[in-house]
Protein backbone atom coordinates (compact mmCIF):
# COMPACT_ATOMS: atom_id res chain seq x y z
CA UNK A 1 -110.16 -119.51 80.06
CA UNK A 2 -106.81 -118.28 81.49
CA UNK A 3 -103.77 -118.82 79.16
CA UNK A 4 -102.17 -120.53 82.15
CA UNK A 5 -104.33 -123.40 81.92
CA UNK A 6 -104.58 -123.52 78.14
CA UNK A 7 -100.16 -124.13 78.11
CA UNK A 8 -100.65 -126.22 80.93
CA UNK A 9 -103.16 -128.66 78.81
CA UNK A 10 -100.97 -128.51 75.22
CA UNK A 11 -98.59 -131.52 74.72
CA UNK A 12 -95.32 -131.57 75.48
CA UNK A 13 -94.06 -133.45 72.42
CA UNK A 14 -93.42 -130.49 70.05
CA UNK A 15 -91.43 -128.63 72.46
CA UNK A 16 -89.32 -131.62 72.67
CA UNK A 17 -88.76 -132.12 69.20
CA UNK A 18 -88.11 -128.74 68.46
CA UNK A 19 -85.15 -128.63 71.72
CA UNK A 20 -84.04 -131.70 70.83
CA UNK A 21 -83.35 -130.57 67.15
CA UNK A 22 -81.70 -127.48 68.47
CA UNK A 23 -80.19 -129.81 70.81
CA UNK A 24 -78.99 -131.94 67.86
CA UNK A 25 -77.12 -128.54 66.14
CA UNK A 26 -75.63 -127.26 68.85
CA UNK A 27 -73.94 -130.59 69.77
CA UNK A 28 -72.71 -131.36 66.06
CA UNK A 29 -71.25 -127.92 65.89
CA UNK A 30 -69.88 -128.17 69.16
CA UNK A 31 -68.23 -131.56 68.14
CA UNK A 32 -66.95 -130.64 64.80
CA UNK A 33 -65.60 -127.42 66.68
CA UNK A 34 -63.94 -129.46 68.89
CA UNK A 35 -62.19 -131.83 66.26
CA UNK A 36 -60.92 -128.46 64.76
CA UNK A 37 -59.32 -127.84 67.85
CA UNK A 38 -58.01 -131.11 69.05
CA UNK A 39 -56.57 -132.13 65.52
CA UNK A 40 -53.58 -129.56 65.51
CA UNK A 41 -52.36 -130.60 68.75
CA UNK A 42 -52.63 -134.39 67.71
CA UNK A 43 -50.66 -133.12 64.23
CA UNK A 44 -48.06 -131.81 66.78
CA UNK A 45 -47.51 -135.59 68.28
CA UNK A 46 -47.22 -137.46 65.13
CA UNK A 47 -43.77 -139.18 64.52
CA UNK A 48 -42.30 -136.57 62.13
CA UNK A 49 -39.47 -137.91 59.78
CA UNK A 50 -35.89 -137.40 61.24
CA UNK A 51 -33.25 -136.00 59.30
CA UNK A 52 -30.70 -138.37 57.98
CA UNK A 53 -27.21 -137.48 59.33
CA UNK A 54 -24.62 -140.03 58.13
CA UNK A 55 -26.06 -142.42 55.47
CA UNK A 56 -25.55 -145.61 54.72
CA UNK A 57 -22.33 -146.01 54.49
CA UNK A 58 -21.65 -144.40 57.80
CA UNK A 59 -21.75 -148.10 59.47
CA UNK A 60 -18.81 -149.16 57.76
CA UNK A 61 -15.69 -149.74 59.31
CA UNK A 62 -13.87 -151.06 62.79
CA UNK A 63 -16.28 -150.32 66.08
CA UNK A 64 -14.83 -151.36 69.83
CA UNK A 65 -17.27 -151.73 72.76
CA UNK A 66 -17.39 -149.72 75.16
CA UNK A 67 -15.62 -152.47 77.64
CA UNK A 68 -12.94 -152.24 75.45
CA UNK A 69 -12.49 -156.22 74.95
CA UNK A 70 -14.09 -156.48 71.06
CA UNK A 71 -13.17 -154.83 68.09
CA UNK A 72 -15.72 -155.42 65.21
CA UNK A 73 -15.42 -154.76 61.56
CA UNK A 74 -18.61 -153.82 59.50
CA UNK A 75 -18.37 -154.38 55.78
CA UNK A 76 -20.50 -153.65 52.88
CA UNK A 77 -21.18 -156.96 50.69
CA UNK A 78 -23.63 -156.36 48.07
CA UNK A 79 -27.08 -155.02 49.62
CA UNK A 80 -26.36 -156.01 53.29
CA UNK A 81 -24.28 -155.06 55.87
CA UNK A 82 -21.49 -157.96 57.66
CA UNK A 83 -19.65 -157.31 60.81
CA UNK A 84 -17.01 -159.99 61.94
CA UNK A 85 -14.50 -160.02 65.23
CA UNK A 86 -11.03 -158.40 64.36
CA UNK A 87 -9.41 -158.13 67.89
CA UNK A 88 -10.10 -159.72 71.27
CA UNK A 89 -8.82 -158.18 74.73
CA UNK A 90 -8.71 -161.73 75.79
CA UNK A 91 -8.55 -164.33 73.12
CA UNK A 92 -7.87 -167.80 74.68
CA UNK A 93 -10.13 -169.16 77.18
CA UNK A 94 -9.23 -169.38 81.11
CA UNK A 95 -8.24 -172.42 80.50
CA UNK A 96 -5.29 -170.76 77.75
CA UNK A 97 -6.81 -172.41 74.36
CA UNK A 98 -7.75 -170.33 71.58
CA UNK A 99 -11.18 -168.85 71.86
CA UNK A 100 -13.11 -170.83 69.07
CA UNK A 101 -16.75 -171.37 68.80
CA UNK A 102 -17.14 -174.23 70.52
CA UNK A 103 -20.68 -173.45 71.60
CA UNK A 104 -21.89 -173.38 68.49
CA UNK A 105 -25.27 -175.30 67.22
CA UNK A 106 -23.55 -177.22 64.44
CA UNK A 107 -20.55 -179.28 65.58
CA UNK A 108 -19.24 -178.36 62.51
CA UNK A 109 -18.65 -174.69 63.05
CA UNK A 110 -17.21 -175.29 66.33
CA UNK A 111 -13.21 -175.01 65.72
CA UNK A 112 -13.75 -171.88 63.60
CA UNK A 113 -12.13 -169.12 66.33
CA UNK A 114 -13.45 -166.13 67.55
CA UNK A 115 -10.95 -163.93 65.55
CA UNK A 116 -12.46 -164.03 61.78
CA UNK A 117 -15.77 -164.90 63.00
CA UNK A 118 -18.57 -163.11 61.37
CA UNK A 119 -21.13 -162.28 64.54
CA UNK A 120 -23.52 -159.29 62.45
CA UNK A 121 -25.10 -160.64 59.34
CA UNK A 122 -27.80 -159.59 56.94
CA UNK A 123 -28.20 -156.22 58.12
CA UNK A 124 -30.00 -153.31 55.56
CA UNK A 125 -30.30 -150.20 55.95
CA UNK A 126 -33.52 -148.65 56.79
CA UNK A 127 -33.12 -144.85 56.69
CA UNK A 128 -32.55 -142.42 59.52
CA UNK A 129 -29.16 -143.83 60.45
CA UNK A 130 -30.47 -147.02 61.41
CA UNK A 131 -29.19 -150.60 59.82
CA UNK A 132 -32.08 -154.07 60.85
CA UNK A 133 -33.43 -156.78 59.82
CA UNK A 134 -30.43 -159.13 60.14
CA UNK A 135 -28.84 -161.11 62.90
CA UNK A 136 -26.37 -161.10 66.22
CA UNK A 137 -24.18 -164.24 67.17
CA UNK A 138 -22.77 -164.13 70.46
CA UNK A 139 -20.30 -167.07 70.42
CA UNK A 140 -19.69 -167.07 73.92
CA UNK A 141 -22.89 -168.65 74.18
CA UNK A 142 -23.81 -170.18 70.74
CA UNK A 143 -26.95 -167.94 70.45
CA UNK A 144 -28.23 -165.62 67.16
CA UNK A 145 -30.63 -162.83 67.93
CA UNK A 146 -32.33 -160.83 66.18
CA UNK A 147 -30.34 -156.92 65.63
CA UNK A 148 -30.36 -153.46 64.86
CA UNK A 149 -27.91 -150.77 64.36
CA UNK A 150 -28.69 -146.93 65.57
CA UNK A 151 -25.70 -144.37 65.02
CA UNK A 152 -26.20 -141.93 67.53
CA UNK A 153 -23.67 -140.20 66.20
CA UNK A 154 -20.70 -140.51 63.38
CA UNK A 155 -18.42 -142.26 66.19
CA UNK A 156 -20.60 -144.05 68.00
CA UNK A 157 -22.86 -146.62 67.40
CA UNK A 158 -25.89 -148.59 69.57
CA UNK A 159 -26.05 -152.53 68.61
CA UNK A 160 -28.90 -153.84 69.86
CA UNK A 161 -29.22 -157.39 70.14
CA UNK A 162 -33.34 -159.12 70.85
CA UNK A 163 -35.83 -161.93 70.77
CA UNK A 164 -38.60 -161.60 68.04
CA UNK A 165 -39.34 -157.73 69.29
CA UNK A 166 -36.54 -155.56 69.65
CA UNK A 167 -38.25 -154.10 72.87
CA UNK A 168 -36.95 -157.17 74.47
CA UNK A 169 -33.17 -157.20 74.04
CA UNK A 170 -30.25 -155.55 75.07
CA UNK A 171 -28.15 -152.58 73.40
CA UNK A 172 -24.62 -152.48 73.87
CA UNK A 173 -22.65 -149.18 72.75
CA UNK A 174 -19.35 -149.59 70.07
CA UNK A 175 -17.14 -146.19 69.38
CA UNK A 176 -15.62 -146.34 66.23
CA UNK A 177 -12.16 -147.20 66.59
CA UNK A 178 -9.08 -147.27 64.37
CA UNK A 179 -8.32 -150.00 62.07
């Protein structure tokens, strides 16, 4: 009988098994290979801690926008950070009355002017230059949103004001400015 034929007639299934278990190696090792590669590159891309450049104190003290209309004094009390309005470009109305908060929620609050009026409350410091978790009151509108604090730098400041996420908000940039 030729050898040919005798190949021909054997079964297939332990040359399967037998590829496929070779099969099976080669692709685990080529897997765990490729995890050794990838995960560097992925430790390159992970947030890496920035270096605190001002502390927390560095917030405190009297910031003007960058219109030049507000002038805004943070303050320290206990824990949390305060910031109320100390100067106004324009304080009286168009109308020539004293700018008070008359759009406020509570009827109660709404003589209380603008100067005096405490718009950033609550505010702690988180770490890397950046105050949060308190609260923005625009009185020109009688609103509170949610804010956050960013020095970008020791005279300059980014107050961002948002709803719920503070992806969805507006920033507004203060210089420091002297008392």
């Amino acid at each position: 009988m030729n050898v040919t034929k005798i190949i021909d007639k054997m079964p297939l299934f332990p040359y399967f098994c037998v590829r496929n278990r070779m099969h099976s190696q080669v692709m685990k090792r080529g897997i765990v290979l490729s995890f050794l590669l990838v995960l560097p590159m992925l430790w390159s891309f992970a947030p890496t801690p920035t270096e605190e450049r001002f502390g927390s104190e560095a917030l405190i003290g009297t910031w003007l926008n960058d219109e030049k209309t507000v002038k805004v004094k943070i303050e320290r009390l206990g824990s949390k950070y305060f910031g109320k309005i100390i100067w106004l470009e324009k304080p009286n109305w168009p109308d020539g009355t004293l700018k008070t908060d008359k759009f406020n929620p509570d009827p109660n609050l709404r003589s209380i002017p603008f100067i005096g009026l405490r718009i950033v409350k609550d505010l702690v410091y988180m770490g890397d230059d950046e105050w949060g978790k308190g609260s923005l009151y625009d009185p020109e509108h009688g609103k509170t949103y949610g804010c956050k604090i960013t020095l970008t730098d020791g005279d300059t400041a980014e107050i961002r004001g948002y709803l719920g996420f503070s992806f969805i908000g507006k920033s507004v940039t203060f210089l420091r400015a002297d008392a």
